[in-house]
Protein backbone atom coordinates (compact mmCIF):
# COMPACT_ATOMS: atom_id res chain seq x y z
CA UNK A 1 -3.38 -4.83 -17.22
CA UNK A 2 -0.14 -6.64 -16.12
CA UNK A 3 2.15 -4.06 -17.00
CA UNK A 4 0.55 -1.74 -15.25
CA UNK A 5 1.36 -4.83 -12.32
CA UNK A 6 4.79 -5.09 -12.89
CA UNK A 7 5.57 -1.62 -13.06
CA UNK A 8 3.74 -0.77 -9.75
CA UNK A 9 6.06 -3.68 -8.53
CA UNK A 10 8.92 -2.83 -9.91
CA UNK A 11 8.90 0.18 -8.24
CA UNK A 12 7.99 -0.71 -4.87
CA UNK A 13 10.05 -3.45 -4.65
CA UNK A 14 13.35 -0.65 -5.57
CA UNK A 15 11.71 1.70 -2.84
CA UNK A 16 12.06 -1.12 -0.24
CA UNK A 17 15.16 -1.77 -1.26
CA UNK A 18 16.32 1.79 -0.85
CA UNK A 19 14.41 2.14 2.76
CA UNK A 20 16.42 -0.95 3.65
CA UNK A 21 19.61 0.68 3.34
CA UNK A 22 19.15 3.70 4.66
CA UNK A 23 17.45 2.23 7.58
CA UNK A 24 14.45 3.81 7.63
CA UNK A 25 10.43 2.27 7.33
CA UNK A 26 9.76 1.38 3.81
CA UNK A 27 6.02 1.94 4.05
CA UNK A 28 6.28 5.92 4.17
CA UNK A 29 8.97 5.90 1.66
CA UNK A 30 6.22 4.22 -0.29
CA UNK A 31 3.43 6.28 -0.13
CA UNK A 32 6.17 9.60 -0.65
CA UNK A 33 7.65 7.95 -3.63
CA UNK A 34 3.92 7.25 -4.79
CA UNK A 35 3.06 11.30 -4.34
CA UNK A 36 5.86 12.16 -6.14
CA UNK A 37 5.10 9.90 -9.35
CA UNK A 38 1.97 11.25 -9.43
CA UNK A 39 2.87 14.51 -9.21
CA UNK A 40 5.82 14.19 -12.24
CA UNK A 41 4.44 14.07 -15.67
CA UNK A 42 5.88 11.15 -16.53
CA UNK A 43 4.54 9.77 -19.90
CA UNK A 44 5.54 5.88 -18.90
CA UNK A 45 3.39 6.07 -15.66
CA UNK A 46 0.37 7.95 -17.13
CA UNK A 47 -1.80 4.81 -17.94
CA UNK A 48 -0.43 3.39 -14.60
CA UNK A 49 -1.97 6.35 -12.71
CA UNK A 50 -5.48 6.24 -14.99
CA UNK A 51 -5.61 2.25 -13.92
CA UNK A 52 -5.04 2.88 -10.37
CA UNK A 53 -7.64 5.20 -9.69
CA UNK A 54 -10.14 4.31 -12.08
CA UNK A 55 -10.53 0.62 -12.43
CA UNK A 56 -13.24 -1.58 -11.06
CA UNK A 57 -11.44 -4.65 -11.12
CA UNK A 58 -8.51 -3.69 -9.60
CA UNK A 59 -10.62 -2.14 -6.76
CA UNK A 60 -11.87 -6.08 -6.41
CA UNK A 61 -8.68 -6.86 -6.57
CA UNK A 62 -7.24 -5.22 -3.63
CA UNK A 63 -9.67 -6.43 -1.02
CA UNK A 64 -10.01 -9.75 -2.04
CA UNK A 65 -5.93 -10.20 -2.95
CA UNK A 66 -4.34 -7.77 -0.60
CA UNK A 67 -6.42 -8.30 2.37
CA UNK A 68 -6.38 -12.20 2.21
CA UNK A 69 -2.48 -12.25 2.16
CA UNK A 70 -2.18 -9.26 4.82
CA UNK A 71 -4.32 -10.88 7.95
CA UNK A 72 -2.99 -14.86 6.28
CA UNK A 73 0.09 -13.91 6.87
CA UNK A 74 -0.24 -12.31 10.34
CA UNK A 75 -2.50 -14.83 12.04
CA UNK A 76 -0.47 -18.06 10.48
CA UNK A 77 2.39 -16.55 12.82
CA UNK A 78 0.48 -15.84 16.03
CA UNK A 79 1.27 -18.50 19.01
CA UNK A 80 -2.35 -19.74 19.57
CA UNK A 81 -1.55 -20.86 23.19
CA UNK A 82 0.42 -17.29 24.44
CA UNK A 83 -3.01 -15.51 22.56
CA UNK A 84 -5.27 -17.94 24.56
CA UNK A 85 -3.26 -16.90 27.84
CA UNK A 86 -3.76 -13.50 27.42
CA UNK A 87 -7.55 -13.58 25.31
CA UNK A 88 -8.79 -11.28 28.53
CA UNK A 89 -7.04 -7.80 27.66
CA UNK A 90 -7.24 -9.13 23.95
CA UNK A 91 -10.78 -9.34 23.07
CA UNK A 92 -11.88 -6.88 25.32
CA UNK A 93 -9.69 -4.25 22.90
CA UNK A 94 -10.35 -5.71 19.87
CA UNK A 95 -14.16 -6.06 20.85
CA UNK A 96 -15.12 -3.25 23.03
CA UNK A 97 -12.01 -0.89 22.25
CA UNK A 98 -12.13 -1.16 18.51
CA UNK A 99 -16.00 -0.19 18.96
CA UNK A 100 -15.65 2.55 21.55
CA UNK A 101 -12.70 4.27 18.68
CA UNK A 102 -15.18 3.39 16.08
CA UNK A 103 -18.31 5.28 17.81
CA UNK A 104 -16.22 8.14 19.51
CA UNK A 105 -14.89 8.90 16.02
CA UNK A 106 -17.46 9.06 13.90
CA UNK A 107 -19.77 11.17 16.52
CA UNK A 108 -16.76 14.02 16.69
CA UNK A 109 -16.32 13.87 12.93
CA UNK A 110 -19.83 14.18 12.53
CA UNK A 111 -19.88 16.91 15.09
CA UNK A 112 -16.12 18.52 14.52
CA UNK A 113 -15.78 18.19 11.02
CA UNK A 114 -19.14 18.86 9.64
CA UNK A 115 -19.23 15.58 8.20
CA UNK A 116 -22.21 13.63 7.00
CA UNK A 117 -23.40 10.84 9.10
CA UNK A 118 -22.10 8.14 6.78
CA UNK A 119 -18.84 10.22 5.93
CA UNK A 120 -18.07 10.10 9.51
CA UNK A 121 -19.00 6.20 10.51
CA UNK A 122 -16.96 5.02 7.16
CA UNK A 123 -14.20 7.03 8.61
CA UNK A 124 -14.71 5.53 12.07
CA UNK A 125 -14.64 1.77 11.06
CA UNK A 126 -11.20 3.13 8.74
CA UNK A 127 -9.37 4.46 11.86
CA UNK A 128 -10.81 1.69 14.12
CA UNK A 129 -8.52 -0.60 12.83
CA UNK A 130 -4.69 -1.19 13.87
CA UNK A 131 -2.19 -2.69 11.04
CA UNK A 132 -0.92 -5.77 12.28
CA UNK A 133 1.89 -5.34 9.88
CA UNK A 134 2.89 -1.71 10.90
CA UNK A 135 2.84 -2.70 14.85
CA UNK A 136 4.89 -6.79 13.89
CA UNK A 137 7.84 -4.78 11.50
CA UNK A 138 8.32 -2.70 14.59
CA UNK A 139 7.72 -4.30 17.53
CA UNK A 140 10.09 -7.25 16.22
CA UNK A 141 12.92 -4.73 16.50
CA UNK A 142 12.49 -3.74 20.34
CA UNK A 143 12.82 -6.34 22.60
CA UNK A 144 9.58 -5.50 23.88
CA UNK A 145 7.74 -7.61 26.56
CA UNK A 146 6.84 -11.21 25.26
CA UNK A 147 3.32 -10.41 26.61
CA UNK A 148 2.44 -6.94 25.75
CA UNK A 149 3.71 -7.72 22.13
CA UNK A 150 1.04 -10.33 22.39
CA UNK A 151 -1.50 -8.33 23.31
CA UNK A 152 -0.79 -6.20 20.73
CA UNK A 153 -0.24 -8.06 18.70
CA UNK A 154 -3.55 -9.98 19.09
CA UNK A 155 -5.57 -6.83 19.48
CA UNK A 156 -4.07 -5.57 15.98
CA UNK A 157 -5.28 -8.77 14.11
CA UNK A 158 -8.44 -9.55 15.83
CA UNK A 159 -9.76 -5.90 15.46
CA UNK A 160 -9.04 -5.96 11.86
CA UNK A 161 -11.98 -8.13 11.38
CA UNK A 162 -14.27 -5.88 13.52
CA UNK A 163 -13.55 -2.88 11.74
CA UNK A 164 -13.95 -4.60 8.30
CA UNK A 165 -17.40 -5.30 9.58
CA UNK A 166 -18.25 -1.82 10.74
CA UNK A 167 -16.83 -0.62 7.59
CA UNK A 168 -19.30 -2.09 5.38
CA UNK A 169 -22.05 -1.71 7.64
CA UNK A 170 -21.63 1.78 7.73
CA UNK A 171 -21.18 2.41 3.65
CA UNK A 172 -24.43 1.58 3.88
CA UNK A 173 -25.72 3.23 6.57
CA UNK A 174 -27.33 6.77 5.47
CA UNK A 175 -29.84 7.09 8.60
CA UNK A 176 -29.43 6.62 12.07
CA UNK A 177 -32.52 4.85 14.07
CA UNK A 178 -33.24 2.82 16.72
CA UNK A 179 -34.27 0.28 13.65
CA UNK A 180 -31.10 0.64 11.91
CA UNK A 181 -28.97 0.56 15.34
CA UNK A 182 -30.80 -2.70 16.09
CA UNK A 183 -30.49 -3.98 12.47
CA UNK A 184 -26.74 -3.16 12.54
CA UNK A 185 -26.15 -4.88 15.67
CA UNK A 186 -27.85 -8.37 14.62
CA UNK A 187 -25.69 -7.75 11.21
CA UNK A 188 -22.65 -7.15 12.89
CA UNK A 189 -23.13 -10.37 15.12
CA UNK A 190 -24.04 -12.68 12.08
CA UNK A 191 -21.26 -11.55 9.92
CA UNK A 192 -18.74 -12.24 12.78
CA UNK A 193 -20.07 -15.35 14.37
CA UNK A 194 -20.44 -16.96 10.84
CA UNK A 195 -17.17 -15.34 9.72
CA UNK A 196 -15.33 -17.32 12.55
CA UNK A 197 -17.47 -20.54 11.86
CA UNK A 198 -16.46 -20.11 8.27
CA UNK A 199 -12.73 -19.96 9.17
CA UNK A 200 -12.67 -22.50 12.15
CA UNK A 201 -14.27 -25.26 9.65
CA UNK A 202 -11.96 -24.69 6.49
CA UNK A 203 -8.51 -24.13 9.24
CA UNK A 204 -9.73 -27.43 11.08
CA UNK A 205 -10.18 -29.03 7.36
CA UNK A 206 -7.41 -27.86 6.40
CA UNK A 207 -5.12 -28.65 8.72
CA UNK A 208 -6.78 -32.71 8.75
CA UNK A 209 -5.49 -32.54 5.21
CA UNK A 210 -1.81 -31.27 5.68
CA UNK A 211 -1.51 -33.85 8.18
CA UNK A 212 -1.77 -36.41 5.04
CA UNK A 213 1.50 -34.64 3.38
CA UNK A 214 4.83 -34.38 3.12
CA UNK A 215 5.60 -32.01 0.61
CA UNK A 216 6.02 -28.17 1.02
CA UNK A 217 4.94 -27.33 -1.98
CA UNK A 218 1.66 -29.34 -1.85
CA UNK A 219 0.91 -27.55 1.91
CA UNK A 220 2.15 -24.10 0.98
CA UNK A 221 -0.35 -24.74 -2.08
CA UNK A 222 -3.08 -25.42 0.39
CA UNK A 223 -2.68 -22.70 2.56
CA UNK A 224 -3.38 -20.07 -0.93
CA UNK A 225 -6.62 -22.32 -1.14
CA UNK A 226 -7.35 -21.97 2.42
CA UNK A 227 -7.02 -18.23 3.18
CA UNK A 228 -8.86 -17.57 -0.26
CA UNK A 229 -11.19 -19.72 -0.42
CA UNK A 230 -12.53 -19.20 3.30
CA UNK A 231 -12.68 -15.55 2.51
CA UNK A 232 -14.56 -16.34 -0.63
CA UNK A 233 -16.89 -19.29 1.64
CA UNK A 234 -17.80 -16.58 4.29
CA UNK A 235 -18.04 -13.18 1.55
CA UNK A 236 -20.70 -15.74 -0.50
CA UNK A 237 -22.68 -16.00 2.81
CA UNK A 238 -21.99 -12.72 3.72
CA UNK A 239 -20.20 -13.23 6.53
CA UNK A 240 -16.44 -11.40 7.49
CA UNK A 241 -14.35 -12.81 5.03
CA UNK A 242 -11.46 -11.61 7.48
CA UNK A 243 -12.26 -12.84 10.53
CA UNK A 244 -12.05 -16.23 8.44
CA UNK A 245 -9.09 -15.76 7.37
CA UNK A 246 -7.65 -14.78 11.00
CA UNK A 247 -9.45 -18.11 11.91
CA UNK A 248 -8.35 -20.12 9.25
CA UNK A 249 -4.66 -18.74 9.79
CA UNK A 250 -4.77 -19.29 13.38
CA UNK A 251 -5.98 -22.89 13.27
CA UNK A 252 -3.87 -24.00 10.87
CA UNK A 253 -0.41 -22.29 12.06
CA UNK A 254 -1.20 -24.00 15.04
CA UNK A 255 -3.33 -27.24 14.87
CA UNK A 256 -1.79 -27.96 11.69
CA UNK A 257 1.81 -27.17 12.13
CA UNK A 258 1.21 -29.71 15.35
CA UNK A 259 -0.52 -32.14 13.88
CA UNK A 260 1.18 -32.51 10.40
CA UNK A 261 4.01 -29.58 9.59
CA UNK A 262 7.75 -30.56 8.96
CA UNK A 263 10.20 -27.82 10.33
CA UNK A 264 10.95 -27.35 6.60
CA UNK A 265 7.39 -27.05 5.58
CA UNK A 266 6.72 -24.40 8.60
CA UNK A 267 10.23 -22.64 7.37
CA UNK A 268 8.84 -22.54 3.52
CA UNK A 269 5.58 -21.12 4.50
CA UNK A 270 6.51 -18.47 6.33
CA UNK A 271 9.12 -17.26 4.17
CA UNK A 272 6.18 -17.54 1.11
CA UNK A 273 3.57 -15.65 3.30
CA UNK A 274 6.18 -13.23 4.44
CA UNK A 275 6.34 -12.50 0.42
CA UNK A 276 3.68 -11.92 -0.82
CA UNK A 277 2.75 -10.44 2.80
CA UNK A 278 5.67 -7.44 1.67
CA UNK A 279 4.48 -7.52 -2.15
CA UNK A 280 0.91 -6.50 -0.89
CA UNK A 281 2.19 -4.29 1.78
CA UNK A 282 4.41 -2.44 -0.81
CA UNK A 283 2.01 -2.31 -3.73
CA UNK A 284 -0.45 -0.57 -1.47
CA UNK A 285 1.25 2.02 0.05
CA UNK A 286 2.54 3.00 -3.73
CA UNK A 287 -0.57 2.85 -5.26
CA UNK A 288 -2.43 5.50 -2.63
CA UNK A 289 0.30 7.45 -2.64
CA UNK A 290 -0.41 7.53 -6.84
CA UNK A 291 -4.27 8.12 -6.15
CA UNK A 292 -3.56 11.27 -3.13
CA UNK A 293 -1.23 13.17 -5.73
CA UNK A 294 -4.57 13.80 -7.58
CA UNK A 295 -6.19 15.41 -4.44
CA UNK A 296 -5.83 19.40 -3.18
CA UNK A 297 -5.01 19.34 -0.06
CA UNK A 298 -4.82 23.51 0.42
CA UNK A 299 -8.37 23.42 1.93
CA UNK A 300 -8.15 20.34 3.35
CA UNK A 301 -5.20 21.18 6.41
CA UNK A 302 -7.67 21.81 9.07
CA UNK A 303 -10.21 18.83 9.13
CA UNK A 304 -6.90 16.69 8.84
CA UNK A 305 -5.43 18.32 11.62
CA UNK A 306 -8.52 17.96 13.70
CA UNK A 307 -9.14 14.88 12.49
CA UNK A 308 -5.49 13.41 13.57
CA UNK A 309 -6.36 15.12 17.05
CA UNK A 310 -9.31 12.79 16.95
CA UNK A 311 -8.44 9.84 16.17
CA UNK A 312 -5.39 10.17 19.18
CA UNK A 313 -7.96 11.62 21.55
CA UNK A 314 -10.35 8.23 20.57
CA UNK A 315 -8.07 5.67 20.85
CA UNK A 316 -6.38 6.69 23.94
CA UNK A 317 -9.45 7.14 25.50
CA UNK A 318 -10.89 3.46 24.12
CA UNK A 319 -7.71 1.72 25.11
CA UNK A 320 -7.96 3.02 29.03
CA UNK A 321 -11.70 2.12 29.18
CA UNK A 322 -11.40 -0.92 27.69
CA UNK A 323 -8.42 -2.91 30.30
CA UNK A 324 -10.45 -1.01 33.38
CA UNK A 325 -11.57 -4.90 33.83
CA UNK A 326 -8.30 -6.37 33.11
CA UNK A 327 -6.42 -5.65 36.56
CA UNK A 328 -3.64 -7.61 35.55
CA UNK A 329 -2.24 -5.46 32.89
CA UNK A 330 0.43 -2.98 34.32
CA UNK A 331 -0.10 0.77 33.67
CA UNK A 332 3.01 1.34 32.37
CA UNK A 333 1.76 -1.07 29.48
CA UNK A 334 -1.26 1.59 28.57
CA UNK A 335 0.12 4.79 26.87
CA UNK A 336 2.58 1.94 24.88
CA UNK A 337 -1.11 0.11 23.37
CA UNK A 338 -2.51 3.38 22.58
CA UNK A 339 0.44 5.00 21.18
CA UNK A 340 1.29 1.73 18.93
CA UNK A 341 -1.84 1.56 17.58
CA UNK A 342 -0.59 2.22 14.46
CA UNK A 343 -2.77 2.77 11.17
CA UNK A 344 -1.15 1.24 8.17
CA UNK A 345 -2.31 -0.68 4.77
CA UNK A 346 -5.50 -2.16 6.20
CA UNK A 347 -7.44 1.02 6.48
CA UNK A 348 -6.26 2.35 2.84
CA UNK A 349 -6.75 -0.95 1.00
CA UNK A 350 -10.29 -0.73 2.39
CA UNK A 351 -10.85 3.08 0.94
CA UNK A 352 -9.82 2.54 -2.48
CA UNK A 353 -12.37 -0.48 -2.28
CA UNK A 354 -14.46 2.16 -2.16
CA UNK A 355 -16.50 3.24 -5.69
CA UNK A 356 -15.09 6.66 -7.00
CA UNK A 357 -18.12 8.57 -6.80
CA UNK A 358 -18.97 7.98 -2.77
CA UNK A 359 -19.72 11.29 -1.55
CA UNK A 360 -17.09 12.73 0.56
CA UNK A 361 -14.32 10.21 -0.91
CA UNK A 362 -11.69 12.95 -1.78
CA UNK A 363 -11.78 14.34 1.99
CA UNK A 364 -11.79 10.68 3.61
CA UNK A 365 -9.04 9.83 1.05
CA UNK A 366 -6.79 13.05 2.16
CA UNK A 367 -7.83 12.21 6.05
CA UNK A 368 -7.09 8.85 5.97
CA UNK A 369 -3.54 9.06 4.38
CA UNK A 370 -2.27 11.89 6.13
CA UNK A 371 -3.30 9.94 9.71
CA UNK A 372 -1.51 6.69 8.09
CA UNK A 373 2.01 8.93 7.75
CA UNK A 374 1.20 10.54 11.22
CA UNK A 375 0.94 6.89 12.41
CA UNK A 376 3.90 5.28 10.92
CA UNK A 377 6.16 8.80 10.72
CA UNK A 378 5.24 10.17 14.27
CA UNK A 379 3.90 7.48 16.72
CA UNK A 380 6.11 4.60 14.89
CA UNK A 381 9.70 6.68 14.83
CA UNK A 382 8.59 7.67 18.61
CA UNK A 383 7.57 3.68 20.14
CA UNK A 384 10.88 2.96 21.02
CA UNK A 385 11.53 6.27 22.73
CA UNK A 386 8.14 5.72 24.92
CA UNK A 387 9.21 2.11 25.64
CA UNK A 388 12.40 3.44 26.85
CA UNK A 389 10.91 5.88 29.06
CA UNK A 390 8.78 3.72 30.77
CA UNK A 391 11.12 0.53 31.13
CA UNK A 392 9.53 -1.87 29.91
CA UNK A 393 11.27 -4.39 27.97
């Protein structure tokens, strides 16, 4: 099993390197590097491509790894006060935005696309949620407004944890009722009330403890403890393992770098969650790009194409409906939150989660990548241009 690792690594981490010099976003070079290794019969990668698609434990492996280190590492960097300033616009996208994209989604697939009902809400909860990684690489290079990159920002990582929640509330949803609607709803309110309980406990605790140290090593130590063991606390209740992790990151790149942190210490673990942040980051976009190669996509071009028209058509909509009570956020800002919603590593890692033999898998699979690469290749090359446009920076 670890050379199937270290191979996957090996060649991501050469990809990056090759996207860095020719300028260009290593993620999509990623998954295209990953489609054309599994398309090449190459005799080295062969066991590689059999582990990737077909192996139980590594399925385990990417939610619980991959997903821990992705939302850590974006929530340990988040101002607390400048997202407390601007919580308004913030919560009511992650909150009422993420579940407007969510609903409006799945009802068009269902309608649109022929899909069945829980083919079309797993795909709802998987486009529901913004990368924080995709929208941070890119936003870092614009100059963009301290604020709306906040917002953004803060929307991307708090709606992560809602749509994680929808997600596995809907792969096991197979009716709709009133019962079920209500039983959803309570569910979704326990597992993200006790999520953030979960994360604000083991951040606060945390944090008490790195007060007590001076030694990077020690704290950087504790922070792998903290962000996996609160998403292992709150998953053993069931509870959102993410939102305590966005918790527990929050609290303690906040609280605890005030408290407790040296300047070195903050330095170290930033440039150690920025790491393994990339290594997860890179791994996944390689390893879907491995698992699509095995998927015909020559009857596939018009649900993706409708179902790219969707997903647009729901967000933009979501985002405008959501800040109509949040006067104080310009309209120029608008079209720049829709169109940088970008989909990205969170949504895939959660598919290949999912078991093999889920019905519909192949199609969500092909859907889900292709509006990934529209997002990072399309709306991600185009940001800056819309920025421009509208003058704000």
């Amino acid at each position: 099993m670890l050379h199937n690792w270290l191979i996957l690594l090996a060649i991501a981490v050469a990809v990056a390197y090759l996207a860095d010099k020719l300028k260009q976003p290593y993620p999509t070079l990623l998954v295209v590097t990953g489609l054309l290794l599994g398309i090449a019969p190459l005799p080295l990668l062969e066991e590689v491509k059999a582990y990737v698609i077909s192996d139980t434990v590594f399925r385990t492996t990417v939610i619980l790894i991959f997903l821990s280190a992705l939302i850590g590492d974006a929530a340990l960097k988040l101002p607390f006060h400048e997202l407390k300033e601007n919580k308004r616009p913030i919560l009511w996208l992650a909150l009422a935005g993420t579940l407007l994209t969510f609903v409006m989604i799945a009802l068009l697939s269902y309608l649109l696309l022929g899909l069945s009902l829980q083919t079309s809400l797993v795909f709802g909860a998987l486009m529901a949620a913004t990368d924080p990684v995709s929208v941070l690489s890119i936003f870092k290079s614009m100059g963009l407004n301290q604020r709306l990159s906040i917002i953004v920002e803060g929307e991307s990582l708090a709606n992560d944890g809602v749509a994680v929640v929808l997600f596995k509330i809907a792969l096991v949803t197979t009716v709709l009722t009133w019962s079920s609607v209500l039983g959803g709803s309570f569910e979704f309110l326990k597992v993200i009330l006790g999520g953030m309980a979960v994360g604000a406990a083991c951040g606060y605790a945390a944090s008490k403890v790195t007060a007590g140290i001076d030694n990077y090593l020690v704290e950087i130590g504790l922070s792998i403890v903290l962000f996996y063991g609160a998403f292992e606390i709150a998953e053993l209740f069931h509870f959102s393992g993410v939102i305590a992790v966005v918790l527990a990151g929050l609290i303690l790149g906040t609280y605890g770098r005030r408290i407790g942190m040296s300047p070195l210490t903050h330095e170290k673990m930033d440039s150690f969650w920025e790491t393994i942040a990339f290594i997860a980051n890179a791994l996944i976009f390689l390893m879907v790009g491995l698992e699509v190669a095995n998927i015909s996509f020559t009857d596939k071009w018009v649900p993706i194409s409708i179902s790219i028209l969707i997903v647009l058509a729901a967000r933009l909509i979501a985002v405008y409906t959501a800040l109509v009570p949040c006067r104080d956020v310009p309209a120029a800002w608008k079209p720049i939150i829709a169109w940088g919603g970008l989909k990205g590593s969170l949504s895939i890692a959660l598919l290949l989660g999912v078991a093999p033999d889920f019905e519909g898998r192949e199609l969500l699979l092909a859907m889900t990548f292709s509006n990934v690469v529209f997002s990072l290749l399309v709306q991600g090359t185009t940001l800056k241009k819309l920025v421009s446009k509208l003058r704000v920076v």
